[in-house]
Every structure is written in structure tokens, then in C-alpha cells.
PDB file of N, CA and C in Angstrom:
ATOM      1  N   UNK A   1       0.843  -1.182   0.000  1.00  0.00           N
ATOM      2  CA  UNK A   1       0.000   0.000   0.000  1.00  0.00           C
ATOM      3  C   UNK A   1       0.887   1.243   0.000  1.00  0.00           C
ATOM      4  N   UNK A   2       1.041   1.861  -1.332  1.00  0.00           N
ATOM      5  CA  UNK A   2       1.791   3.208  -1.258  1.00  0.00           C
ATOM      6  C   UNK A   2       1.390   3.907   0.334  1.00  0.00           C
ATOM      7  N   UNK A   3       0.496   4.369   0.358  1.00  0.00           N
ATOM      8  CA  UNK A   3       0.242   5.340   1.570  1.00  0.00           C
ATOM      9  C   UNK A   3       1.326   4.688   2.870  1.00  0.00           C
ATOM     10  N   UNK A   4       1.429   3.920   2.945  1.00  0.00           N
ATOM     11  CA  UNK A   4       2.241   3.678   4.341  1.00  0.00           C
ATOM     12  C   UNK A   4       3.852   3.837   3.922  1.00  0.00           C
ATOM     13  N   UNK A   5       3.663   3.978   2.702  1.00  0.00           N
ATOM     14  CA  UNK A   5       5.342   4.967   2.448  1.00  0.00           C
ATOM     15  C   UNK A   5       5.442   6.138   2.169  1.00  0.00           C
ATOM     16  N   UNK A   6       4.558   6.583   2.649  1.00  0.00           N
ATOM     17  CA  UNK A   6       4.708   8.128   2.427  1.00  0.00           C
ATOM     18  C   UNK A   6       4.149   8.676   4.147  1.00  0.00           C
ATOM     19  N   UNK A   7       5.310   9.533   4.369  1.00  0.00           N
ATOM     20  CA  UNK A   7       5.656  10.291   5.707  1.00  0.00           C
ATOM     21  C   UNK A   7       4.803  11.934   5.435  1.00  0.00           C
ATOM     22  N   UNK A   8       4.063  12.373   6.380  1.00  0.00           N
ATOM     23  CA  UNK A   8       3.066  13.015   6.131  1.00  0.00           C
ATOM     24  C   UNK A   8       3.978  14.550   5.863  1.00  0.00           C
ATOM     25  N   UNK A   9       4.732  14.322   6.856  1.00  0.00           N
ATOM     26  CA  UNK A   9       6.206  15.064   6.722  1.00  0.00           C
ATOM     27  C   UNK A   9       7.386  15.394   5.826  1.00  0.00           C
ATOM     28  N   UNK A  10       6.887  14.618   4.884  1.00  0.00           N
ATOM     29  CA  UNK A  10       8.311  14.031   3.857  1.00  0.00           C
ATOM     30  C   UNK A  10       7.969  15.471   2.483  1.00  0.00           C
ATOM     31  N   UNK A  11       9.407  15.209   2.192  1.00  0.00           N
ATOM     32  CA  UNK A  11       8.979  15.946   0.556  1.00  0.00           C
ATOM     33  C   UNK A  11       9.588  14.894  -0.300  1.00  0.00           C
ATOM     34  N   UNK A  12       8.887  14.591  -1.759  1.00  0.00           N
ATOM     35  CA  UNK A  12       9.013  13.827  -2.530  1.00  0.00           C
ATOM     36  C   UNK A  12       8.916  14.483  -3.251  1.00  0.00           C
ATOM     37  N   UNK A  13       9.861  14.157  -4.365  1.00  0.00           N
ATOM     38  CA  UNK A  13      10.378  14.122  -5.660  1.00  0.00           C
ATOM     39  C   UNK A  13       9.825  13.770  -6.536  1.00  0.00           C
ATOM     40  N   UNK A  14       9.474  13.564  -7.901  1.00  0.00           N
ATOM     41  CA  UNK A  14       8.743  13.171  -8.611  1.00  0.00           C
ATOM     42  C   UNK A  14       9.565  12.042  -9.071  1.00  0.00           C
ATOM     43  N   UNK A  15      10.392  11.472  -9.303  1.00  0.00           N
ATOM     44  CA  UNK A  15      10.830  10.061  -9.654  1.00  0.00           C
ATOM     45  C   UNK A  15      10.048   9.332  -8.337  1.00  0.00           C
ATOM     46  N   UNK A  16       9.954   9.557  -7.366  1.00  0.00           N
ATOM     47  CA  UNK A  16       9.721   8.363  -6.458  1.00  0.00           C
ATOM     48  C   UNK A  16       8.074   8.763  -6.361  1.00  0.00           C
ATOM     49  N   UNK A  17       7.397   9.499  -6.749  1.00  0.00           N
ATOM     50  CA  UNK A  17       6.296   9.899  -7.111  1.00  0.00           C
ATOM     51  C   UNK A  17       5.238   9.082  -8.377  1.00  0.00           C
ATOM     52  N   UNK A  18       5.717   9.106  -9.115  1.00  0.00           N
ATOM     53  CA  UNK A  18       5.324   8.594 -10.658  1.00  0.00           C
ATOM     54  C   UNK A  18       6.219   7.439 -11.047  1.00  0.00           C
ATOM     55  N   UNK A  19       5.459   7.070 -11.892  1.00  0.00           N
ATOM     56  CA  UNK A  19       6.055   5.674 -12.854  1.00  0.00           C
ATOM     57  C   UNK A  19       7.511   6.216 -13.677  1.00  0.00           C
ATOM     58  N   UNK A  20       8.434   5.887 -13.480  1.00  0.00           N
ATOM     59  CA  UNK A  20       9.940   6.550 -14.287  1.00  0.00           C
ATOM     60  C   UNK A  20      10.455   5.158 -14.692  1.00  0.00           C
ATOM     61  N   UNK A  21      11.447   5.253 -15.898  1.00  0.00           N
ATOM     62  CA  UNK A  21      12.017   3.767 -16.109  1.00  0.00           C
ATOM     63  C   UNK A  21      13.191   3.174 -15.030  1.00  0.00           C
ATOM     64  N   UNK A  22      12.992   2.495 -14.937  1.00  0.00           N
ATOM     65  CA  UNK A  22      14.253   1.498 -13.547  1.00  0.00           C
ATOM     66  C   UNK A  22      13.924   2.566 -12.494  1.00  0.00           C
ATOM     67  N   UNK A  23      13.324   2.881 -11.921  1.00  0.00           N
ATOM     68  CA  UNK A  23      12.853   4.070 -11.043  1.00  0.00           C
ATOM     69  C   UNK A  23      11.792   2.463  -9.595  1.00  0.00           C
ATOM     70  N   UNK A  24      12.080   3.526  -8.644  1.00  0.00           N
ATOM     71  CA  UNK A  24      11.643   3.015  -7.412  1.00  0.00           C
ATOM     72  C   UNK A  24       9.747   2.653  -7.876  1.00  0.00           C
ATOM     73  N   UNK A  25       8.738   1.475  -7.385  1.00  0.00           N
ATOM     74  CA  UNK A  25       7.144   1.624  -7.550  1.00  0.00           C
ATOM     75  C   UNK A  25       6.454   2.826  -7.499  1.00  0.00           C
ATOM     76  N   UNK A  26       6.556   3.037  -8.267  1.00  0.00           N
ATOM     77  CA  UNK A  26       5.057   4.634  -7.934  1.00  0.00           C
ATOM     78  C   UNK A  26       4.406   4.303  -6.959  1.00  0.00           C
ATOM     79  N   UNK A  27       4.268   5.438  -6.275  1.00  0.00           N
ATOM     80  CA  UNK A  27       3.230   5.997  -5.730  1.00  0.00           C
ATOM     81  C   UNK A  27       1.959   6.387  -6.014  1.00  0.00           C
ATOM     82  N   UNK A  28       1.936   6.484  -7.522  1.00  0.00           N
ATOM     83  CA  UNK A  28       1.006   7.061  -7.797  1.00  0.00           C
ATOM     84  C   UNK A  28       1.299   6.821  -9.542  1.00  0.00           C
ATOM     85  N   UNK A  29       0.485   6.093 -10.168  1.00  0.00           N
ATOM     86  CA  UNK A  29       0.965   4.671 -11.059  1.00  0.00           C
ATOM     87  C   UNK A  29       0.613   5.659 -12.522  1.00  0.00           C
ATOM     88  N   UNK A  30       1.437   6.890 -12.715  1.00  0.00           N
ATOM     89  CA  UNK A  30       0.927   7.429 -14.246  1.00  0.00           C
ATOM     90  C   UNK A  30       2.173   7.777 -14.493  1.00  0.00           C
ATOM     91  N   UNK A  31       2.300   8.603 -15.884  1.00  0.00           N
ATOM     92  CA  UNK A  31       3.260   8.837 -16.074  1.00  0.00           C
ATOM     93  C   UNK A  31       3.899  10.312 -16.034  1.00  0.00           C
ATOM     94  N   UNK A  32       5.053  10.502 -15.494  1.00  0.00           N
ATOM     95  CA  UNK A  32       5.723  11.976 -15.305  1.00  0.00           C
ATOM     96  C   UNK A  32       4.823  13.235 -16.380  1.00  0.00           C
ATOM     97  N   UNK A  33       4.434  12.976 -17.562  1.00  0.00           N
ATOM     98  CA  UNK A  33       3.657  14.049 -18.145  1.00  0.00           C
ATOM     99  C   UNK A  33       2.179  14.011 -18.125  1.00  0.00           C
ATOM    100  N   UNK A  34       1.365  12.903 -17.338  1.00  0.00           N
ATOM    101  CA  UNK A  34       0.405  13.198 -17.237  1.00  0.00           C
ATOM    102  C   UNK A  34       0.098  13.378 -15.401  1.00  0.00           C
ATOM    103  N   UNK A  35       1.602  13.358 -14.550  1.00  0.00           N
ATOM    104  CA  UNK A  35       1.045  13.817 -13.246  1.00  0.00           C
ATOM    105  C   UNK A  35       1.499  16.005 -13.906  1.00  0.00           C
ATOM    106  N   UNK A  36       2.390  15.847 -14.557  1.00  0.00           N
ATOM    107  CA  UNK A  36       2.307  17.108 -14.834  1.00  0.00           C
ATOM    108  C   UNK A  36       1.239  17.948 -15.006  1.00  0.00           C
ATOM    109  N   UNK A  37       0.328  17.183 -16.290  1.00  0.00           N
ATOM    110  CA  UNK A  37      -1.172  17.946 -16.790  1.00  0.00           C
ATOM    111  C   UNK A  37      -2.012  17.570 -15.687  1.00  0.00           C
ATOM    112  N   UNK A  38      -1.957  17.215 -14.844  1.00  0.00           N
ATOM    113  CA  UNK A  38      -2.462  17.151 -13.369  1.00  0.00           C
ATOM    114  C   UNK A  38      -2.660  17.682 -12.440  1.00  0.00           C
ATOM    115  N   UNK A  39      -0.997  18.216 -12.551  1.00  0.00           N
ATOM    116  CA  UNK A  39      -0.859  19.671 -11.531  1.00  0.00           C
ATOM    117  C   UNK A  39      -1.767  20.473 -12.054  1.00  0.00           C
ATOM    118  N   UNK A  40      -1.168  20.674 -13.513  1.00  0.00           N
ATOM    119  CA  UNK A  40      -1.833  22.410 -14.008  1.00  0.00           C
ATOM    120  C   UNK A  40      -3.385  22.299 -14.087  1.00  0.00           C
ATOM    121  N   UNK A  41      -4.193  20.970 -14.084  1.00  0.00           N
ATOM    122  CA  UNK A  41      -5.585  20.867 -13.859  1.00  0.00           C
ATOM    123  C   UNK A  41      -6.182  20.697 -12.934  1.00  0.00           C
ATOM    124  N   UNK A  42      -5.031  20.768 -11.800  1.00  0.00           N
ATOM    125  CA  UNK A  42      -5.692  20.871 -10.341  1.00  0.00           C
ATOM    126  C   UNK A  42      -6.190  19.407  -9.637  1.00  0.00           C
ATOM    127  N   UNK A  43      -6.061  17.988 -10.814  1.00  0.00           N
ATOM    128  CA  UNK A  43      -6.416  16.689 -10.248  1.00  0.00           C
ATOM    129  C   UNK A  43      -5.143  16.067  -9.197  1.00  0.00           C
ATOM    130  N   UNK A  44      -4.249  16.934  -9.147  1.00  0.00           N
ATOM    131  CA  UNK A  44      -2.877  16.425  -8.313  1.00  0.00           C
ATOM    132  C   UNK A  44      -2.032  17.822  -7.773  1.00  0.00           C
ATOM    133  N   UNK A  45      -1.489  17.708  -6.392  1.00  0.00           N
ATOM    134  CA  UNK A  45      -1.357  18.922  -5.673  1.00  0.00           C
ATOM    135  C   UNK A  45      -0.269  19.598  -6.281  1.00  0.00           C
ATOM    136  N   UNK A  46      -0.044  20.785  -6.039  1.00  0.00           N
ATOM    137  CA  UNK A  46       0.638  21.769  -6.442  1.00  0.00           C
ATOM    138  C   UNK A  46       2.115  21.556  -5.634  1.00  0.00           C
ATOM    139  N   UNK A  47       3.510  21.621  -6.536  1.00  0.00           N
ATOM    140  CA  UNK A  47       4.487  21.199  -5.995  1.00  0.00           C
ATOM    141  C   UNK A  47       4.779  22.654  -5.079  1.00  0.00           C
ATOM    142  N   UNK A  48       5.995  22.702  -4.083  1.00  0.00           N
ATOM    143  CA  UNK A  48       6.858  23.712  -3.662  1.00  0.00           C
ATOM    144  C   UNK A  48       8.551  23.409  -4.039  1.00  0.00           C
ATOM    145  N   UNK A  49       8.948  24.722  -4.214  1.00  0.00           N
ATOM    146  CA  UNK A  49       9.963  25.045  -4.663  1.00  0.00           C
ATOM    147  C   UNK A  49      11.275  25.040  -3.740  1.00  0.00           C
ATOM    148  N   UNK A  50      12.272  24.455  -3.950  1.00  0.00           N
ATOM    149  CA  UNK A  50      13.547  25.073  -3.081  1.00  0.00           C
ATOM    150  C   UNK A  50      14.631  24.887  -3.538  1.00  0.00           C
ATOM    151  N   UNK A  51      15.368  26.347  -4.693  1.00  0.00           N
ATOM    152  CA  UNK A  51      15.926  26.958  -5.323  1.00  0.00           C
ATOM    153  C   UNK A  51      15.589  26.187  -6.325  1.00  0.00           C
ATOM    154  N   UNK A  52      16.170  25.615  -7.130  1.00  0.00           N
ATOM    155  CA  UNK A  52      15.950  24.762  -8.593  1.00  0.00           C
ATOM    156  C   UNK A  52      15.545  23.204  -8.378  1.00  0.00           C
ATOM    157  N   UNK A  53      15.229  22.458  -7.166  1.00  0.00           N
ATOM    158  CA  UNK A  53      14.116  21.502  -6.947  1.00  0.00           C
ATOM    159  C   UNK A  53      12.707  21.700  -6.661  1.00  0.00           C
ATOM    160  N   UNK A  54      11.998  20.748  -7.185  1.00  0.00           N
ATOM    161  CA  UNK A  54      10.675  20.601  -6.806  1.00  0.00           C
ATOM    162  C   UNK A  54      10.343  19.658  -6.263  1.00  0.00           C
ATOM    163  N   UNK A  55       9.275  19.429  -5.327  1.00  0.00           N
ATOM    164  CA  UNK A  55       9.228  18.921  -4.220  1.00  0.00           C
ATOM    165  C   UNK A  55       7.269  18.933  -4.173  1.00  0.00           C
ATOM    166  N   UNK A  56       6.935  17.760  -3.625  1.00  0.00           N
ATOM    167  CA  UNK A  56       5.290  17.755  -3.009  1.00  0.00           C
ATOM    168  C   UNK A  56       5.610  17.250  -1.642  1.00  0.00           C
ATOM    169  N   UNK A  57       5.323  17.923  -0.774  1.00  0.00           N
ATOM    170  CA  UNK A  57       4.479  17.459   0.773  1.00  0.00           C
ATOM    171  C   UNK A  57       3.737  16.185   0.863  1.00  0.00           C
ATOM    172  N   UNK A  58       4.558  15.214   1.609  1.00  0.00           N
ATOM    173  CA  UNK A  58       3.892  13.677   1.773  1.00  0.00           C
ATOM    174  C   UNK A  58       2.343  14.037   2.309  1.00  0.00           C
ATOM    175  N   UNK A  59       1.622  15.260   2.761  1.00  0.00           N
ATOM    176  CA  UNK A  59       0.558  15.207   3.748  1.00  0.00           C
ATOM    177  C   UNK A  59      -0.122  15.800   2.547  1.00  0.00           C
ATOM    178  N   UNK A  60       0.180  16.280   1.211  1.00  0.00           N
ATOM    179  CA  UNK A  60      -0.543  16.982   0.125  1.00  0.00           C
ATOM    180  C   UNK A  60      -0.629  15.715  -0.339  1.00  0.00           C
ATOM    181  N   UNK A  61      -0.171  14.752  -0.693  1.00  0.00           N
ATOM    182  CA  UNK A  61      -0.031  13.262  -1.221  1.00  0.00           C
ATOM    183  C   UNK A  61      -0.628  12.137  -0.679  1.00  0.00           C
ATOM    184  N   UNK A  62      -0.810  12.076   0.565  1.00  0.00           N
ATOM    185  CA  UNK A  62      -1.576  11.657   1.371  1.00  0.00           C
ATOM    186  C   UNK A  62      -2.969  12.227   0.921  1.00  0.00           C
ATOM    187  N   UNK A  63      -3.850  13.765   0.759  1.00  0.00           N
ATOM    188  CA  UNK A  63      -4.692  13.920   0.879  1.00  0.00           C
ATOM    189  C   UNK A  63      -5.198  13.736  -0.838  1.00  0.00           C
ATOM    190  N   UNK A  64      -4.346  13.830  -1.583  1.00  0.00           N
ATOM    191  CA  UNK A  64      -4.723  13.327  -3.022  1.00  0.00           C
ATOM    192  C   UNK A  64      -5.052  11.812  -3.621  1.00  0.00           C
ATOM    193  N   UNK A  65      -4.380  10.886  -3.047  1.00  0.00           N
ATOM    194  CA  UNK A  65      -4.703   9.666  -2.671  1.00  0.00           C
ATOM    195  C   UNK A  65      -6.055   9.533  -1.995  1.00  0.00           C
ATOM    196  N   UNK A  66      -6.325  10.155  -1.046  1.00  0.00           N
ATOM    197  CA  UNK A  66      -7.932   9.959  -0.581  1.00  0.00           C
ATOM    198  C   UNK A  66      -8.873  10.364  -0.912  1.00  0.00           C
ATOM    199  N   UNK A  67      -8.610  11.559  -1.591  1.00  0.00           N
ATOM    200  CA  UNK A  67      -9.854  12.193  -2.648  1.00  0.00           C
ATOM    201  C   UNK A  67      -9.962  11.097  -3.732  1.00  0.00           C
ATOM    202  N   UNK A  68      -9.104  10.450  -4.196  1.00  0.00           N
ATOM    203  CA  UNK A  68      -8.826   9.675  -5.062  1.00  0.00           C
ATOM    204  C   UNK A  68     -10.057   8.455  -4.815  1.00  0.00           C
ATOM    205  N   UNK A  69      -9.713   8.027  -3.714  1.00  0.00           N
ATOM    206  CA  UNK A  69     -10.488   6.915  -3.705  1.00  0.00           C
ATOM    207  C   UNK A  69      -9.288   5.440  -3.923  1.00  0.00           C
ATOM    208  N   UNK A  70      -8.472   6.079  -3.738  1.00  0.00           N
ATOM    209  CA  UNK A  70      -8.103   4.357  -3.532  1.00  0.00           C
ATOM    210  C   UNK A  70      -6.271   4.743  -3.785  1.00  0.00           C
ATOM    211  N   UNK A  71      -5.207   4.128  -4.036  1.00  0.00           N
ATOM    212  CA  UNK A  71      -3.759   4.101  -3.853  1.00  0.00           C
ATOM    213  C   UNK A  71      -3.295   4.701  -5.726  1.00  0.00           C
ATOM    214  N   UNK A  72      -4.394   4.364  -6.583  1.00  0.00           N
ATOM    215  CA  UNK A  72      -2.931   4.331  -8.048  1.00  0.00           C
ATOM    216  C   UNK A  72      -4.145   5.674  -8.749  1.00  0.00           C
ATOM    217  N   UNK A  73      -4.353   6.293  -9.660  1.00  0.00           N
ATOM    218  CA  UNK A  73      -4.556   7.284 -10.122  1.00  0.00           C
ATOM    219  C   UNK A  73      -5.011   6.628 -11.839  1.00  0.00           C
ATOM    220  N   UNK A  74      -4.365   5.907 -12.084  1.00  0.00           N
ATOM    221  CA  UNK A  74      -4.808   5.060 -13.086  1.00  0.00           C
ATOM    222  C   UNK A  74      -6.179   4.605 -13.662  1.00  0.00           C
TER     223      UNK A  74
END
């Protein structure tokens, strides 16, 4: 169950976020350009910035998963 790897606390990256090749299980089972058109449509949370990384809040990820209705986005 993704959710019990994700720290409500944590910031994640988008490789360990999304489906990437030889990349760690998604979290969240789509692919890097459609969690993108996601963001900008508001179906997946808005990242934060710190200097030239981007970053989502495990507790924004957590709450997108439950609106969701279930662990994969798929």
C-alpha cells in the first residue's frame, strides 16, 4: 500500500512519485507528463519550490490519494 510509504512530513520528488524507467514503484501509477497535466488541472497537488528543486508534501499526497479513492490514479 503506497500510503504507508509516504511520511506526512516528507517531501518527494517526482521520480519516487510517478512511474519513471528502472525508477523506485510509484506511488502514484501514471506517467511523469500526465502527473504534470495534473498539476496544471488541479487533479494532483501543487508542488513547492527550493531553489531549482521541486518537491510535493507527503501530507498533500496523502490527501490526493484519498480524494482519489483508492492508492494508483490510473
Amino acid at each position: 500500500m503506497p500510503t504507508s510509504r509516504i511520511d506526512p512530513n516528507g517531501l518527494y520528488r517526482i521520480k519516487s512519485i510517478v512511474r519513471v524507467p528502472n525508477g523506485l514503484p510509484p506511488l502514484i501509477d501514471v506517467s511523469p507528463a500526465t502527473w504534470w497535466a495534473g498539476v496544471k488541472s488541479g487533479r494532483f497537488p501543487s508542488p513547492v519550490r527550493n531553489g531549482r528543486m521541486t518537491f510535493w508534501r507527503g501530507s498533500d499526497l496523502l490527501a490526493c490519494l484519498a480524494n482519489m479513492g483508492g492508492e494508483d490514479a490510473a
